[in-house]
Protein backbone atom coordinates (compact mmCIF):
# COMPACT_ATOMS: atom_id res chain seq x y z
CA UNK A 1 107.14 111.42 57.22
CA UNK A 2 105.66 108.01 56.38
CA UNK A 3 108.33 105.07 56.59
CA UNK A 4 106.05 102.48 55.09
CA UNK A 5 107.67 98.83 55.04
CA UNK A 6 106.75 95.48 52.85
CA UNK A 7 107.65 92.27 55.34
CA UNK A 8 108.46 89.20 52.55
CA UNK A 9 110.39 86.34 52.67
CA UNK A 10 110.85 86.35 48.79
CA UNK A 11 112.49 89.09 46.92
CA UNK A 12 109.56 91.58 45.36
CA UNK A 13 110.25 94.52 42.60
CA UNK A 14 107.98 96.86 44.33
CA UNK A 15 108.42 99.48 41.33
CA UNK A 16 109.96 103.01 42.82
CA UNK A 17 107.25 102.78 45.18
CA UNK A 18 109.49 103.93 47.96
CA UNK A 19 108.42 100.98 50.18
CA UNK A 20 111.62 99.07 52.02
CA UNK A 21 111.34 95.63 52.10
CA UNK A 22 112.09 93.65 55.16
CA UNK A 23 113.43 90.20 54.51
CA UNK A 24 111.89 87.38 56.88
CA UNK A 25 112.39 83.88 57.45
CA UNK A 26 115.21 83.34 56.09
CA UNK A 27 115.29 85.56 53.21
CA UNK A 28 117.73 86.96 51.62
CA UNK A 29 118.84 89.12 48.09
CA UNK A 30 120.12 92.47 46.98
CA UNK A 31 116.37 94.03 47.26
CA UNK A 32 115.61 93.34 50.71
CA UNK A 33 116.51 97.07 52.50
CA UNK A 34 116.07 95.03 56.11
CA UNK A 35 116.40 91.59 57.43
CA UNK A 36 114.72 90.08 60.77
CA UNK A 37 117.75 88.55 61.65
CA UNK A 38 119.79 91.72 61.82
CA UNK A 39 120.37 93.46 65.25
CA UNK A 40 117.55 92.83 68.04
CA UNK A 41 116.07 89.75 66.54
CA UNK A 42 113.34 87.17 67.45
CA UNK A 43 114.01 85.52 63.52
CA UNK A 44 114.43 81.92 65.27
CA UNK A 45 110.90 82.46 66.50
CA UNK A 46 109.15 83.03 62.51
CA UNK A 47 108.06 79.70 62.23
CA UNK A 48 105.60 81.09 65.32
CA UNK A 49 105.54 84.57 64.35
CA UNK A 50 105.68 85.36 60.66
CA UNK A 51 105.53 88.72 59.59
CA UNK A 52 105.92 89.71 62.84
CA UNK A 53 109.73 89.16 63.06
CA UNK A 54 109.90 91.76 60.70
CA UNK A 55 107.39 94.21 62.51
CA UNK A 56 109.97 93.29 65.28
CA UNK A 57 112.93 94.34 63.63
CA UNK A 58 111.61 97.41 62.99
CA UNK A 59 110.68 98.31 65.94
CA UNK A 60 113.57 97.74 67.71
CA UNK A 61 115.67 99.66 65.20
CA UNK A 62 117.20 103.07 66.92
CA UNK A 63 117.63 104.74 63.27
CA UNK A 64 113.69 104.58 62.98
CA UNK A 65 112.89 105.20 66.59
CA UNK A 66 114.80 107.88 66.56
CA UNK A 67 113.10 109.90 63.68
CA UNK A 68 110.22 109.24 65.58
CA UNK A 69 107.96 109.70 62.41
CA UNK A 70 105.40 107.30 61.22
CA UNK A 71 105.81 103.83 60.54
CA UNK A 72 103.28 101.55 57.98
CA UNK A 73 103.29 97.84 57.18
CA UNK A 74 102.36 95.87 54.45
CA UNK A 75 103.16 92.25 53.18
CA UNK A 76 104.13 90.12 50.29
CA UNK A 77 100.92 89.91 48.69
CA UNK A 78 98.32 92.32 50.66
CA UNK A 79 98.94 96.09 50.33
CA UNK A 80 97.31 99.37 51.84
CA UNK A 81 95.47 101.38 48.80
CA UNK A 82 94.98 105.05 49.66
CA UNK A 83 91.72 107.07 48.84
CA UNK A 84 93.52 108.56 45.88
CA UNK A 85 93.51 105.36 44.27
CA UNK A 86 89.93 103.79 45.14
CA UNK A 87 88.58 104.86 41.56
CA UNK A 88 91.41 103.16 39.84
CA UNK A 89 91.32 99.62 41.96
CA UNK A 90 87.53 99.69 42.00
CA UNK A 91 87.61 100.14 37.90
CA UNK A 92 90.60 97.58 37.42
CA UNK A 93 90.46 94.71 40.11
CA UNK A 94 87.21 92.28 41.25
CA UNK A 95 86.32 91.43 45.33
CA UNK A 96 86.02 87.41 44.88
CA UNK A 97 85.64 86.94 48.92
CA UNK A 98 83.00 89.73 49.19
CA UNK A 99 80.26 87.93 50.80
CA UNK A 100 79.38 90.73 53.30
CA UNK A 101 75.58 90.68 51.87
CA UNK A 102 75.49 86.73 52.58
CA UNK A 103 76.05 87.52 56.73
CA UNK A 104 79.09 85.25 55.99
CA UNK A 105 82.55 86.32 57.59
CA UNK A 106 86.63 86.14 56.45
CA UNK A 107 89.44 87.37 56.35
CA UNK A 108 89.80 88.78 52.74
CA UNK A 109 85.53 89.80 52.17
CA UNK A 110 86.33 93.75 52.15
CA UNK A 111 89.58 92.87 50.45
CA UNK A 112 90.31 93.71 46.58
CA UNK A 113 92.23 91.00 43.98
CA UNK A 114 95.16 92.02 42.02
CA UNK A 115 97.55 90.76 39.92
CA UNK A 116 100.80 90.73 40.42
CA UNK A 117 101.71 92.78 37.17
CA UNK A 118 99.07 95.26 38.52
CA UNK A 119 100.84 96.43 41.45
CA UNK A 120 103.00 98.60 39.75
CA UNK A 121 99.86 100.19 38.01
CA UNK A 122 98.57 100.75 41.31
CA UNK A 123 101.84 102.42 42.43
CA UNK A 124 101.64 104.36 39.59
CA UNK A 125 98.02 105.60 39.70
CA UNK A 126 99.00 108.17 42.37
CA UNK A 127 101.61 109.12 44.81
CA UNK A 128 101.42 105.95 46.92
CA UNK A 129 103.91 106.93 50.35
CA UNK A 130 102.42 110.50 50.32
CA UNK A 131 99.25 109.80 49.51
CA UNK A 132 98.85 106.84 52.31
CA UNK A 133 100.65 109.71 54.75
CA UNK A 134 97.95 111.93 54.09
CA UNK A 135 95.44 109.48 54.54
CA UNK A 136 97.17 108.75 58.32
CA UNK A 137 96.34 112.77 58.88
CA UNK A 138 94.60 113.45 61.57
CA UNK A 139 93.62 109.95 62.94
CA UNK A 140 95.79 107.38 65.19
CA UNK A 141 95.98 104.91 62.93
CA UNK A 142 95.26 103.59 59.71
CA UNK A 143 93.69 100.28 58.64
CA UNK A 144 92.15 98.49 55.92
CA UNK A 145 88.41 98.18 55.77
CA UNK A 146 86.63 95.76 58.47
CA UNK A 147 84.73 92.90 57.52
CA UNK A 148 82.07 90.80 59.79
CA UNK A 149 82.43 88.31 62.45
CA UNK A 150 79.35 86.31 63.14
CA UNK A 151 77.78 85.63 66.65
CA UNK A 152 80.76 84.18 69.33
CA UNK A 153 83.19 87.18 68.28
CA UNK A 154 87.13 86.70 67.63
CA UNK A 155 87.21 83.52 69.72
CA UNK A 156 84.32 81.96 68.05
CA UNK A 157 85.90 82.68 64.84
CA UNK A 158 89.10 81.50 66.08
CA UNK A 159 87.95 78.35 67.14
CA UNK A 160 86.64 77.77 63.91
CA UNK A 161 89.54 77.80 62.27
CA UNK A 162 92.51 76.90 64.56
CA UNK A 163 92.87 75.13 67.64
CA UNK A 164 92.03 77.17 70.48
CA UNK A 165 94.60 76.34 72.53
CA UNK A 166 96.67 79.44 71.88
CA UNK A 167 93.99 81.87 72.25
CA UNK A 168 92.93 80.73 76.17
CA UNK A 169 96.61 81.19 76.51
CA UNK A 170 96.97 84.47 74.96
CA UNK A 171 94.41 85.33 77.89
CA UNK A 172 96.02 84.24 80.67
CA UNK A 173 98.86 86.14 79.79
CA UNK A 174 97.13 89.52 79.12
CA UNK A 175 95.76 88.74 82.91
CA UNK A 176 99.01 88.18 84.33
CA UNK A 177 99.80 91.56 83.32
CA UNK A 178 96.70 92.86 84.58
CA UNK A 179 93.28 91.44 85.31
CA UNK A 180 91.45 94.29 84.77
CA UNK A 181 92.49 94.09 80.96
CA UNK A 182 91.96 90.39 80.56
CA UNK A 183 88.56 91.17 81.66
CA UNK A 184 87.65 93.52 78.78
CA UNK A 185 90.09 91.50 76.63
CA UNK A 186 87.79 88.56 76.96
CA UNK A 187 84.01 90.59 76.97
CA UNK A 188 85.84 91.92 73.86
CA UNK A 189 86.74 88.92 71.69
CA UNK A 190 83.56 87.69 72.59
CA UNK A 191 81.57 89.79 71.44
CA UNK A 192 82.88 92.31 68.57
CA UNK A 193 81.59 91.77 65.79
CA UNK A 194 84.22 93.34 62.87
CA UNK A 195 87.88 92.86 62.41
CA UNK A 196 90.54 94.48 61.44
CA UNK A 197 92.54 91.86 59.56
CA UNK A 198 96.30 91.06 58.01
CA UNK A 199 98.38 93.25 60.31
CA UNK A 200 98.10 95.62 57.39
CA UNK A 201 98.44 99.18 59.35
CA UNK A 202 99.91 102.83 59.33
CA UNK A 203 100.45 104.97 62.71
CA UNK A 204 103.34 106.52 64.56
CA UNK A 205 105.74 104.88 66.07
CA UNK A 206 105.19 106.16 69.35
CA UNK A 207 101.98 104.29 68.76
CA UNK A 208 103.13 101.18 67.21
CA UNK A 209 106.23 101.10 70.22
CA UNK A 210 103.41 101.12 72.64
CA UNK A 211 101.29 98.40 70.98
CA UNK A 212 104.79 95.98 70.49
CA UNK A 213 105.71 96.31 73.98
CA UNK A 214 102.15 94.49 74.66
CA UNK A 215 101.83 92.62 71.68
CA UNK A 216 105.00 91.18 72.21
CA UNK A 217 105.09 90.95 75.75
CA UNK A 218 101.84 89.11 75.53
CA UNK A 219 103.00 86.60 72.00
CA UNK A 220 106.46 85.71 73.71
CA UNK A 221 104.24 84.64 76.88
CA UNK A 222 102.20 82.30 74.87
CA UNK A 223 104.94 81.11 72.76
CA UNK A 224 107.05 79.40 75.37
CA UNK A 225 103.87 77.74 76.23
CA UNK A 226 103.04 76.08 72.65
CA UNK A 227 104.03 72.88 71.24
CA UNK A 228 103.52 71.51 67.70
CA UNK A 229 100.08 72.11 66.89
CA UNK A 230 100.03 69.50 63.28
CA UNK A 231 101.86 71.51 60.58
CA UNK A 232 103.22 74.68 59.20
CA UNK A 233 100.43 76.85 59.09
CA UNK A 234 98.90 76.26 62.49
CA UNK A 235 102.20 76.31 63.84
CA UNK A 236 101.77 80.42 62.65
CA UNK A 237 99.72 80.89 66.07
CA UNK A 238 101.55 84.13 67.33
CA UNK A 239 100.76 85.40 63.84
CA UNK A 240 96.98 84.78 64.06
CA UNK A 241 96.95 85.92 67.68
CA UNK A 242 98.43 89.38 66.62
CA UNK A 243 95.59 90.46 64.35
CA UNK A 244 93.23 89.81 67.66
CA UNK A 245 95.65 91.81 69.80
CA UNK A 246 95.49 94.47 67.48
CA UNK A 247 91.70 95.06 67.04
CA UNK A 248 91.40 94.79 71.10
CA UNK A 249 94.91 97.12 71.51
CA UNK A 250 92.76 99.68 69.28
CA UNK A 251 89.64 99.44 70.75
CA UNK A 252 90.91 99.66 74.62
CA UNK A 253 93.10 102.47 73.86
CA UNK A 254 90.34 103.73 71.88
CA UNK A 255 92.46 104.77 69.04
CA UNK A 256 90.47 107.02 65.74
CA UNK A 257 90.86 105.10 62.52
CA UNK A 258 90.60 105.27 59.58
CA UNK A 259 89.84 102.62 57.28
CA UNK A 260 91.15 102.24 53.90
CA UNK A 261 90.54 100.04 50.46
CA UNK A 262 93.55 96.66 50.24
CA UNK A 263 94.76 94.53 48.19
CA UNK A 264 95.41 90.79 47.84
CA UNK A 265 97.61 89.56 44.85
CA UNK A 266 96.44 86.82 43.01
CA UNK A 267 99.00 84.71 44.13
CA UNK A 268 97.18 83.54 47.22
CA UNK A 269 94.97 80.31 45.79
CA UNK A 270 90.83 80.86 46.45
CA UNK A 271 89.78 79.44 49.48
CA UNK A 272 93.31 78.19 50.33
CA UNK A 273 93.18 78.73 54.38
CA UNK A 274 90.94 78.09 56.30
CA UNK A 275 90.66 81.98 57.79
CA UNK A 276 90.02 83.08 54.38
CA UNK A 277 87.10 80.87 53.21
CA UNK A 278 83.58 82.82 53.11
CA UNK A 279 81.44 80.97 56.04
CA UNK A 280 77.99 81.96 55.30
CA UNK A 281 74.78 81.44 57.40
């Protein structure tokens, strides 16, 4: 059985589509099924972290560790689509980032647009929980399509677009946990050249338990060594960091995927951060 969760820090109707929401940073309402500051909680630390203090919450929840099923994660405004549905979102909704045949590189390029008011069409067009369960069959985990990084790998692309500070520190704390792994952790960043992006995944949890007890072994490191880095979004480092973690945690452990069509609502603004923009060469 899937469990597959929505992390928000604004009330959504998500239509009957059997997806709990998980409140975050300071969020709160009648719709919200979960809330990062309830039980085991690193909620102070969102401002860091962002979605992730709701990927924490659930994780540390003994209700869903002990059904022991799968787990999935989508957020506010990016969603999973299964195969079921690619015929309906490839019909109904346009790829403005695609810039794959340019050699150019972001975030959002493999990524589908939606409108808001479309979501619950897209619920609708099949059996979203089951079909997304079915599409975690057989594989470790599930994520949406990759897109390109160009030459210099996640820390090139990192650098790029936030100061690099918390990456080299990320590093050093994957190697004081063991060298060995900080070794292929940095040959790896350096040189990949696809991404997983948006911490948009399904897997079990015995999977996703193992990657938190790195991820946030690793993030909480790094944290306590970070200072204001000039405003709210770069202040997100943990956040950013995570995707990284999660391509490398996947490719060390080498986990099977499968990759599957997503969605961005059209309530993100084009070109609005910086990890988003198209960078062509």
């Amino acid at each position: 059985m899937l469990d597959l969760f929505c992390v928000s820090h604004k009330e959504l109707d998500l239509d009957g589509s059997g997806i709990s929401l998980v409140g975050v940073g300071g969020a709160s309402g009648d719709r919200f099924d979960y809330n990062d500051v309830d039980g085991e909680s690193i909620a102070g630390l969102n401002w860091q972290f962002s979605e992730l203090t709701g990927h924490y919450r659930i994780w540390k929840d003994p209700e869903i560790a002990m059904r022991n099923g799968k787990v999935g994660f989508c957020h506010y405004r990016r969603f999973l689509v299964p195969p079921s549905a690619t015929n309906w979102i490839e019909k109904n909704c346009p790829r403005p980032f695609d810039n794959r045949d340019k050699g150019g590189e972001g975030n959002y390029s493999s990524g589908y647009r939606i409108e808001q008011e479309q979501l619950s069409a897209l619920f609708r067009s099949c059996n979203y929980i089951n079909d997304l369960d079915s599409a975690s069959s057989g594989v470790d985990i599930v994520l949406p399509k990759r897109n390109s990084l160009l030459a210099g790998g996640f820390r090139g692309q990192y650098q790029r677009c936030h100061p690099i500070e918390p990456f080299d520190f990320m590093i050093e704390a994957i190697k004081n946990r063991d060298p060995a792994m900080a070794s292929a952790a940095r040959e790896f960043f350096e040189q990949c050249d696809y991404a997983y992006w948006n911490n948009l995944l399904i897997t079990t949890y015995k999977v996703f338990s193992e990657y938190c007890e790195f991820a946030f072994g690793v993030l909480l490191d790094v944290s306590s060594e970070l200072s204001n880095l000039g405003g709210v979004y770069q202040n997100r480092a943990c956040a950013f960091l995570s995707e990284r973690l999660l391509n490398f945690w996947v490719f060390y452990n080498k986990l099977v995927v499968r990759e599957v069509d997503w969605c961005v609502t059209s309530s993100i603004q084009l070109r609005a951060e910086p990890h988003q923009v198209a960078v062509n060469i």
